[in-house]
N, C-alpha and C. Protein backbone atom coordinates (compact mmCIF):
# COMPACT_ATOMS: atom_id res chain seq x y z
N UNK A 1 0.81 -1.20 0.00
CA UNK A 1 0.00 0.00 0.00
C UNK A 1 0.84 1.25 0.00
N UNK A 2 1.74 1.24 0.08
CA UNK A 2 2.83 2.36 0.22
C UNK A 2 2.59 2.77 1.37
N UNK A 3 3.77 4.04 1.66
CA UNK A 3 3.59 4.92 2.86
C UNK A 3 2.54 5.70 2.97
N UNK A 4 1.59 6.20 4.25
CA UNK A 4 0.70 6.95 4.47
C UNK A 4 0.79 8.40 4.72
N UNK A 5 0.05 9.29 4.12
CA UNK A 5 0.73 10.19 4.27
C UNK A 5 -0.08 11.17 5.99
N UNK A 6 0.16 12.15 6.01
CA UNK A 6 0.00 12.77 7.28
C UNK A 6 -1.63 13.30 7.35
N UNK A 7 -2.64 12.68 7.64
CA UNK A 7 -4.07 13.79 8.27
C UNK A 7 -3.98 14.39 8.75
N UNK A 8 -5.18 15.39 9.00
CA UNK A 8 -5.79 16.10 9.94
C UNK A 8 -6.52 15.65 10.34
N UNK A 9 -7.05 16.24 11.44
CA UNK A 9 -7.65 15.84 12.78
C UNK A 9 -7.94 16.57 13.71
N UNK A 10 -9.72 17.38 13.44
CA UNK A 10 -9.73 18.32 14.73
C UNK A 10 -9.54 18.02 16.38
N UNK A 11 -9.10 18.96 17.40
CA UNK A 11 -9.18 18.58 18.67
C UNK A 11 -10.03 17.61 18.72
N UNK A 12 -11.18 18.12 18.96
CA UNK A 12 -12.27 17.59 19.63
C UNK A 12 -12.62 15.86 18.55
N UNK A 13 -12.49 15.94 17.77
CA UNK A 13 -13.12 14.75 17.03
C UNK A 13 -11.70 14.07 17.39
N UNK A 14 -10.37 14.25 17.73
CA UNK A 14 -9.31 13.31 18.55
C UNK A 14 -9.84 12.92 19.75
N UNK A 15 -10.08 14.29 20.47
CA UNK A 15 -10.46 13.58 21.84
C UNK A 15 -11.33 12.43 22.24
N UNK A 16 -12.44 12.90 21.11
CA UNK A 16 -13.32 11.85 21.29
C UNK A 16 -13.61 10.38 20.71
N UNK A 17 -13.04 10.48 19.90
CA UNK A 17 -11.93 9.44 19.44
C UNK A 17 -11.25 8.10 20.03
N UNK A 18 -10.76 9.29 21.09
CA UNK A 18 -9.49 8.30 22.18
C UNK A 18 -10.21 7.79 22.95
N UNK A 19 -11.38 8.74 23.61
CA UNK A 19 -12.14 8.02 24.25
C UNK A 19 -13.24 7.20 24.54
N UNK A 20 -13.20 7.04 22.61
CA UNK A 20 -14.25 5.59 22.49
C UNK A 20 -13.44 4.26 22.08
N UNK A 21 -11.85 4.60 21.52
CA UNK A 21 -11.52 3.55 21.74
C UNK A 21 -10.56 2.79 23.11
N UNK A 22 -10.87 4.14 24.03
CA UNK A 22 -10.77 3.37 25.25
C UNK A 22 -11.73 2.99 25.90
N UNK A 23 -12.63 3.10 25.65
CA UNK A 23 -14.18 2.44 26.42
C UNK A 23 -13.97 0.76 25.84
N UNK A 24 -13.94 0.74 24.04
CA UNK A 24 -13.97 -0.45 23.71
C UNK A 24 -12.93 -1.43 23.71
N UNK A 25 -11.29 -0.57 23.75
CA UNK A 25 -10.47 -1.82 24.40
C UNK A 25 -11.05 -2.75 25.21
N UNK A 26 -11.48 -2.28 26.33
CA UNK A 26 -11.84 -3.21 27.56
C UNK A 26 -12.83 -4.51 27.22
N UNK A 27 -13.78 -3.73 26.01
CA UNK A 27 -15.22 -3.96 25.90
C UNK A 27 -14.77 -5.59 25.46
N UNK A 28 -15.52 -6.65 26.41
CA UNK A 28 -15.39 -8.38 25.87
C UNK A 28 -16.38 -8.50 24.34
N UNK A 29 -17.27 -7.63 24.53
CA UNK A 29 -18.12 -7.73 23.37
C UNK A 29 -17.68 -7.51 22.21
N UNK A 30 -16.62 -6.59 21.94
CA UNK A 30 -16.12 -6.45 20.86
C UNK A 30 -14.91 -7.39 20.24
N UNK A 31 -15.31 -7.69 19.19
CA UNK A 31 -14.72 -8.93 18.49
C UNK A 31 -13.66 -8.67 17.75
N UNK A 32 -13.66 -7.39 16.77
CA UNK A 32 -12.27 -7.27 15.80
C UNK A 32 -11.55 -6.47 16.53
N UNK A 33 -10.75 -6.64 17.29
CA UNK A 33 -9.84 -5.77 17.96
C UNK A 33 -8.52 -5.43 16.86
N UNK A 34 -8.31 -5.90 15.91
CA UNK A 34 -7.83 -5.29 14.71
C UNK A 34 -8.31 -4.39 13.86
N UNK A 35 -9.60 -4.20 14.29
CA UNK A 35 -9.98 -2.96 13.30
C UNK A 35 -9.37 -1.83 14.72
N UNK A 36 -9.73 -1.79 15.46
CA UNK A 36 -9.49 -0.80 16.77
C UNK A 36 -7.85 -0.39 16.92
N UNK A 37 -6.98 -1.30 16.53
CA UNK A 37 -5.84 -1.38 16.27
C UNK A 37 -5.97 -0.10 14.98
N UNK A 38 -6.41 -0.50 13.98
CA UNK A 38 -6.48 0.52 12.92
C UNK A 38 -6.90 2.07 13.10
N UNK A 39 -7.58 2.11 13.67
CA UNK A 39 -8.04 3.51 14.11
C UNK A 39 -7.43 4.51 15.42
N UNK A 40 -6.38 3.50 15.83
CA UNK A 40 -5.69 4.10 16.70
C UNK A 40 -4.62 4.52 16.59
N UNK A 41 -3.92 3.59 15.07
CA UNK A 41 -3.12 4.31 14.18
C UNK A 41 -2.82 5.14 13.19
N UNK A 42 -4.31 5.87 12.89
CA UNK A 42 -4.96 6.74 11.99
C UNK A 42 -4.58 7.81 13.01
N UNK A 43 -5.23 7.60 14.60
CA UNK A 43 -5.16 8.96 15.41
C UNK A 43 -3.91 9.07 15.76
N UNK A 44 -3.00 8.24 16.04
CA UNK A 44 -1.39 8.27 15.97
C UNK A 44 -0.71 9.09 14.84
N UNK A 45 -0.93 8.78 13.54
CA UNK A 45 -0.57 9.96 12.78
C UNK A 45 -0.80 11.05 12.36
N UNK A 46 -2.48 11.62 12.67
CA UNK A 46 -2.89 13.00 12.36
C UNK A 46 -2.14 13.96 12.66
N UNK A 47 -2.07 14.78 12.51
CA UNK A 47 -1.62 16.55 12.77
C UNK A 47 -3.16 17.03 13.32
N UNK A 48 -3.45 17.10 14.60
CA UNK A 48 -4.31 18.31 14.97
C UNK A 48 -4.09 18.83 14.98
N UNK A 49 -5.29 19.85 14.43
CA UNK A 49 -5.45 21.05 14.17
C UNK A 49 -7.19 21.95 14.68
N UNK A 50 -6.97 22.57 15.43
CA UNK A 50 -7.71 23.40 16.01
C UNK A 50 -9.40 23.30 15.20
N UNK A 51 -10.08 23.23 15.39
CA UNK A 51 -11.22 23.46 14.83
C UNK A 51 -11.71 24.42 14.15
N UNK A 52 -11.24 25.58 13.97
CA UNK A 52 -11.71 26.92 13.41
C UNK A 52 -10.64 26.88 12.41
N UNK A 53 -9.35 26.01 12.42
CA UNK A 53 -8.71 25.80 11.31
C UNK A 53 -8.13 25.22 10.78
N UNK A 54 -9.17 23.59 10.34
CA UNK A 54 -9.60 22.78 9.50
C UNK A 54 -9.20 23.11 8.09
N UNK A 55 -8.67 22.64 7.37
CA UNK A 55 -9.56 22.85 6.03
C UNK A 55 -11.01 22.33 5.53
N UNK A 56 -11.47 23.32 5.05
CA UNK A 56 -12.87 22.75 4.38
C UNK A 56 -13.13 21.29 3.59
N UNK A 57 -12.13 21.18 3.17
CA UNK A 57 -11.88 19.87 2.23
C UNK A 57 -11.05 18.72 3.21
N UNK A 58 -11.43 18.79 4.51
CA UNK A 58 -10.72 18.06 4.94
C UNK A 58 -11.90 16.83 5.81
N UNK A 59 -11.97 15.67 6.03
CA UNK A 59 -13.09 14.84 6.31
C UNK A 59 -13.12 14.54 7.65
N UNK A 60 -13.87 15.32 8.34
CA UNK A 60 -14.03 15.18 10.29
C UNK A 60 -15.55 14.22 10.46
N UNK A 61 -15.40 14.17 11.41
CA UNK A 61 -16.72 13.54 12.08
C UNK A 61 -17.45 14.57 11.80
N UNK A 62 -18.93 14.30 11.63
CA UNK A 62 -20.23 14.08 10.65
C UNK A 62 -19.96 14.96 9.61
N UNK A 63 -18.53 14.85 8.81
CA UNK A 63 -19.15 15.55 7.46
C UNK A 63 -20.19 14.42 6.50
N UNK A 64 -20.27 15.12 5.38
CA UNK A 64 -20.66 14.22 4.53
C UNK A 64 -19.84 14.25 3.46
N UNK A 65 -19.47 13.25 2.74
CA UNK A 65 -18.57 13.36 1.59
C UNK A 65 -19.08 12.18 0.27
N UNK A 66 -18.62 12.53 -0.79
CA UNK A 66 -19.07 12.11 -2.22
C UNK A 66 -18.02 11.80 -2.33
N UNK A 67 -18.07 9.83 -2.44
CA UNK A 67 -17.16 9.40 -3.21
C UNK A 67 -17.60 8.59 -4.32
N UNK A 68 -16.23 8.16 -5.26
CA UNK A 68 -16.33 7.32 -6.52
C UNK A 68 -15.71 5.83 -5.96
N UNK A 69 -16.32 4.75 -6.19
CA UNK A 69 -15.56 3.63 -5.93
C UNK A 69 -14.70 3.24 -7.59
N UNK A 70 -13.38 3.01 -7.29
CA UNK A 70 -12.51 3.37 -8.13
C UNK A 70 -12.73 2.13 -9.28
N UNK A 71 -13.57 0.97 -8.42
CA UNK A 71 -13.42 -0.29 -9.35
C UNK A 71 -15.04 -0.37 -10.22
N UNK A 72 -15.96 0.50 -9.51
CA UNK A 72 -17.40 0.33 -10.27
C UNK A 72 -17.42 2.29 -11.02
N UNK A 73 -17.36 2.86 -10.83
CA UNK A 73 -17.07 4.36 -11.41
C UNK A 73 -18.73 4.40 -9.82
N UNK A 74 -18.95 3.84 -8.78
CA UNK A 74 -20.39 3.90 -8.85
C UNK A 74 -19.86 4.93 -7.71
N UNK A 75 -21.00 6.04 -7.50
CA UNK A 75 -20.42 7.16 -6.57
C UNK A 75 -21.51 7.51 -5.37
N UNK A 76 -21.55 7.75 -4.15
CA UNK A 76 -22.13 7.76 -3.53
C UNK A 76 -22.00 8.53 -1.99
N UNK A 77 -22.52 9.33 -1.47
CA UNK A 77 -22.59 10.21 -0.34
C UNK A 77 -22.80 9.43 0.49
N UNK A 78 -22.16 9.76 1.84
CA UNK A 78 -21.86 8.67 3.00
C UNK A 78 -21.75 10.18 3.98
N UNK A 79 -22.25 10.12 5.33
CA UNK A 79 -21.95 10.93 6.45
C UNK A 79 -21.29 10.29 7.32
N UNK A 80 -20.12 10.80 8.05
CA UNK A 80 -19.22 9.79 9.06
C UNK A 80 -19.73 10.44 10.22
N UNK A 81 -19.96 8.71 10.96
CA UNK A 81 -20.68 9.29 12.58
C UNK A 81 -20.07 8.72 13.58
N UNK A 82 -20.16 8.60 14.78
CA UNK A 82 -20.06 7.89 15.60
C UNK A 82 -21.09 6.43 15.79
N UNK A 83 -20.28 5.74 16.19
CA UNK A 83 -21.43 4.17 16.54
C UNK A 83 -22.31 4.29 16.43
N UNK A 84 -23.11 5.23 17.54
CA UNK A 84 -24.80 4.76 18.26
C UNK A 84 -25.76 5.73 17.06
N UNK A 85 -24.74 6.44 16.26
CA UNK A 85 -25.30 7.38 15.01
C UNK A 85 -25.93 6.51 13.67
N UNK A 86 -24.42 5.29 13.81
CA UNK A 86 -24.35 4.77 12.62
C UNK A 86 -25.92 4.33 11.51
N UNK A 87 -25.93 4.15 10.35
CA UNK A 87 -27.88 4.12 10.06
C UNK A 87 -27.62 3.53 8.69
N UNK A 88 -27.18 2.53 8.22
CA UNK A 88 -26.67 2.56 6.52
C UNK A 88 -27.46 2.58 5.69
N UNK A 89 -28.85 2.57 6.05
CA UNK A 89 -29.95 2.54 5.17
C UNK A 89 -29.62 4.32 4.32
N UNK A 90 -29.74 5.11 5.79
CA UNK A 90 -29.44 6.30 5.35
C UNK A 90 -28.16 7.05 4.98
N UNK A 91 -27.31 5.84 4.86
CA UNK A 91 -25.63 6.12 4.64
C UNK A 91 -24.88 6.84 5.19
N UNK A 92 -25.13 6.66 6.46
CA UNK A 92 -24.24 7.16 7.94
C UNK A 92 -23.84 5.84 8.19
N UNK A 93 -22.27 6.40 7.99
CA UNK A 93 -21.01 4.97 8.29
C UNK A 93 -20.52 5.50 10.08
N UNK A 94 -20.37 4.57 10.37
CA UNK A 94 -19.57 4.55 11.54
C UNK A 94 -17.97 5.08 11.46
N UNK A 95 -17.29 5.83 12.06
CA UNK A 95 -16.30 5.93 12.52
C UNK A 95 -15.22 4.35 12.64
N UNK A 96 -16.21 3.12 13.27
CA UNK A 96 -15.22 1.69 13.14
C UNK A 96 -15.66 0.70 12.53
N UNK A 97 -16.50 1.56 10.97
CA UNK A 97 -16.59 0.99 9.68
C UNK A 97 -15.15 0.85 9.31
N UNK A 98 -14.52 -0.33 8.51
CA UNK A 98 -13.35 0.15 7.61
C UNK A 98 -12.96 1.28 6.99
N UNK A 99 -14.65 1.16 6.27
CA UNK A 99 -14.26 2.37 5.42
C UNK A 99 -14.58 4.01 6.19
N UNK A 100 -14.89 3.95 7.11
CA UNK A 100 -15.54 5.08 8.53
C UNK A 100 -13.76 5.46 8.24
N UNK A 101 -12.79 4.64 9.15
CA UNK A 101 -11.93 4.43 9.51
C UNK A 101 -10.51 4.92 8.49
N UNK A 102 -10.68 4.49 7.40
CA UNK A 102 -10.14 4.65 6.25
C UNK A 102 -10.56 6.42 5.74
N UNK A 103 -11.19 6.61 5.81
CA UNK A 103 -11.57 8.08 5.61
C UNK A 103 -11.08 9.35 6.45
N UNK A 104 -11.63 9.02 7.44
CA UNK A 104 -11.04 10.46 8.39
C UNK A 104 -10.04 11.37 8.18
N UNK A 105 -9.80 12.43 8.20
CA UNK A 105 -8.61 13.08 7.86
C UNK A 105 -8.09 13.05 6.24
N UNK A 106 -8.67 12.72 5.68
CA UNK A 106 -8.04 12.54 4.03
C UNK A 106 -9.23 13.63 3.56
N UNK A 107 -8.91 14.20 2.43
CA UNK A 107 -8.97 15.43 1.54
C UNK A 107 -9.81 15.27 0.33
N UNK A 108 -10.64 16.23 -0.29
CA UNK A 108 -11.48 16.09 -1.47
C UNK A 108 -10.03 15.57 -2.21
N UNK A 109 -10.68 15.02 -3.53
CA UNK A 109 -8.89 14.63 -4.41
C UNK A 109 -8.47 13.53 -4.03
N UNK A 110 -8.35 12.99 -3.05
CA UNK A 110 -7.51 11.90 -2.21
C UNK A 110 -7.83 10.57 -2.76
N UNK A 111 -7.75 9.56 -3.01
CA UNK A 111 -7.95 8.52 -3.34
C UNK A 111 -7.41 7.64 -1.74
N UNK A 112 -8.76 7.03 -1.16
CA UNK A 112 -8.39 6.22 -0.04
C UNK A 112 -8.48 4.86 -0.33
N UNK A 113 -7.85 3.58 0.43
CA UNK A 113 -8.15 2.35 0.45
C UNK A 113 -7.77 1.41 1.39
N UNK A 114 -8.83 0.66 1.79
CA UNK A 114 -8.64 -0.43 3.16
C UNK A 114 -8.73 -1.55 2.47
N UNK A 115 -8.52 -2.24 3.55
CA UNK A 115 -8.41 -4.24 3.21
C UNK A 115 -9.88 -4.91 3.98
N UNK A 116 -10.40 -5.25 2.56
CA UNK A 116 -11.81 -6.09 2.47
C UNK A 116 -10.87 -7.74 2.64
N UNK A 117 -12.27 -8.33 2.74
CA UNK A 117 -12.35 -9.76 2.81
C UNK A 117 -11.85 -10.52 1.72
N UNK A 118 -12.02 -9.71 0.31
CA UNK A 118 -11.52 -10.33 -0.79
C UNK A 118 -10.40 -9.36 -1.61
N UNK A 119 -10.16 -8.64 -0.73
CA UNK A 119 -8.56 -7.56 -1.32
C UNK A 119 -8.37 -6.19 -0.80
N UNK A 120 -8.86 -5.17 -1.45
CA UNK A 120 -8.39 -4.06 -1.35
C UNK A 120 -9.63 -3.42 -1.77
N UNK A 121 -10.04 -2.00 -1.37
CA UNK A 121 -11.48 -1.60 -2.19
C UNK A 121 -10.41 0.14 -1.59
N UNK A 122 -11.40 0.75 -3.07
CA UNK A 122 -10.28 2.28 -3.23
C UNK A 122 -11.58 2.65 -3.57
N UNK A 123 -11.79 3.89 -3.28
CA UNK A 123 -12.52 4.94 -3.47
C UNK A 123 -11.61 6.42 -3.27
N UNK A 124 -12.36 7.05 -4.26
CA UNK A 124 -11.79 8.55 -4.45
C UNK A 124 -12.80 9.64 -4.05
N UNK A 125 -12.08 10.44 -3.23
CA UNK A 125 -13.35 11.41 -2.66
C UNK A 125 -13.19 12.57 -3.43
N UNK A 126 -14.38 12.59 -4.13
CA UNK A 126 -14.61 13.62 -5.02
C UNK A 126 -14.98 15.09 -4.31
N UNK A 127 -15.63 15.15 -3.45
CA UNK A 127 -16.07 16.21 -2.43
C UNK A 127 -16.88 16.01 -1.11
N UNK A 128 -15.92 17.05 -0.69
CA UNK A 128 -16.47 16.99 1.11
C UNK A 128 -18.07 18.19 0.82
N UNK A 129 -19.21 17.36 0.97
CA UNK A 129 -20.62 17.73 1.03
C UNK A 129 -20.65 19.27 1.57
N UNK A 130 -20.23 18.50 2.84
CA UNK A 130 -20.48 19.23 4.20
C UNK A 130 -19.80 18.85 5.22
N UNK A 131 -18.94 20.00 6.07
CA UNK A 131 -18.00 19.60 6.98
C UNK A 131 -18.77 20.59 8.30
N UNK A 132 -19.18 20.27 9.19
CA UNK A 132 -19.08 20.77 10.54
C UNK A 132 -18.80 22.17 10.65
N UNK A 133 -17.55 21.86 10.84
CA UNK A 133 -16.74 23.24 11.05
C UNK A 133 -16.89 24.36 9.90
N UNK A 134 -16.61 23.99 8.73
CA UNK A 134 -16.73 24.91 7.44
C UNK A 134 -17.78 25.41 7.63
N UNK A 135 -19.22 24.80 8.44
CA UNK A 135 -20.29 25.54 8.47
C UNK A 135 -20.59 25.99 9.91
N UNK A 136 -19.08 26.50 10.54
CA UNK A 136 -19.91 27.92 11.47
C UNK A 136 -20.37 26.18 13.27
N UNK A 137 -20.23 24.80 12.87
CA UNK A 137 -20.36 24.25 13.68
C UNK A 137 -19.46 23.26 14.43
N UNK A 138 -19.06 24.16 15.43
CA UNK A 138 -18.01 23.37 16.24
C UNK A 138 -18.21 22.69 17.42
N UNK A 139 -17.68 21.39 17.72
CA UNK A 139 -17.39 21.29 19.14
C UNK A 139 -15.92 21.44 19.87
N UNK A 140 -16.02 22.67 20.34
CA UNK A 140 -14.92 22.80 21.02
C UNK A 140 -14.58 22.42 22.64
């Protein structure tokens, strides 16, 4: 997959972050502790950056973003949430979706990709919808 390069990552969507995957370390219920592994090395490499200065094009918790899946051209809007948010009917991914996970911090332009069951799946994010912050809504 090559080297990864550096995200962003507002405060607050780190903090809170850390502290859901320290609730679910512990958690016996939870089964892939390799995906949790993954998302803790996503927040290991971000660059935070303050909330008021984000880039707009940059993918935080609940934006919404338009991507292309690179292998069907098929394209589709997804909002990134937290767990108890998650809804896929209405295409709110979880945060410890793969692809939740795989997203965060990466940029309109960006071409992302995680490891499925049968290889590799790439999608390219064509545009960030709607970001939080870009619209005036923060949690600070």
């Amino acid at each position: 997959m090559g080297r990864k390069r550096t995200i962003q990552m507002t405060e607050s969507d780190m903090n809170r972050l850390e502290k859901l995957l320290e609730m679910l370390e512990d958690d016996p219920k939870v089964r892939d502790k390799d995906h949790l592994m993954l998302l803790d090395d996503e927040l290991k490499r971000a660059k935070v950056v303050d909330p008021r200065n984000i880039p707009k094009d940059v993918i935080t918790m609940n934006s919404r973003i338009r991507v292309k899946d690179l292998d069907t051209d098929k394209e589709t809007v997804y909002q990134l949430v937290f767990p108890g948010e998650a809804d896929v009917a209405r295409n709110k991914i979880s945060i410890l979706a793969p692809i939740g996970t795989a997203l965060i911090g990466y940029r309109a332009g960006d071409t992302v990709q995680w490891k499925v069951p049968s290889g590799e799946k790439r999608v390219k994010v064509e545009e960030v919808v709607y970001q939080p912050e870009a619209a005036g809504d923060f949690h600070l």
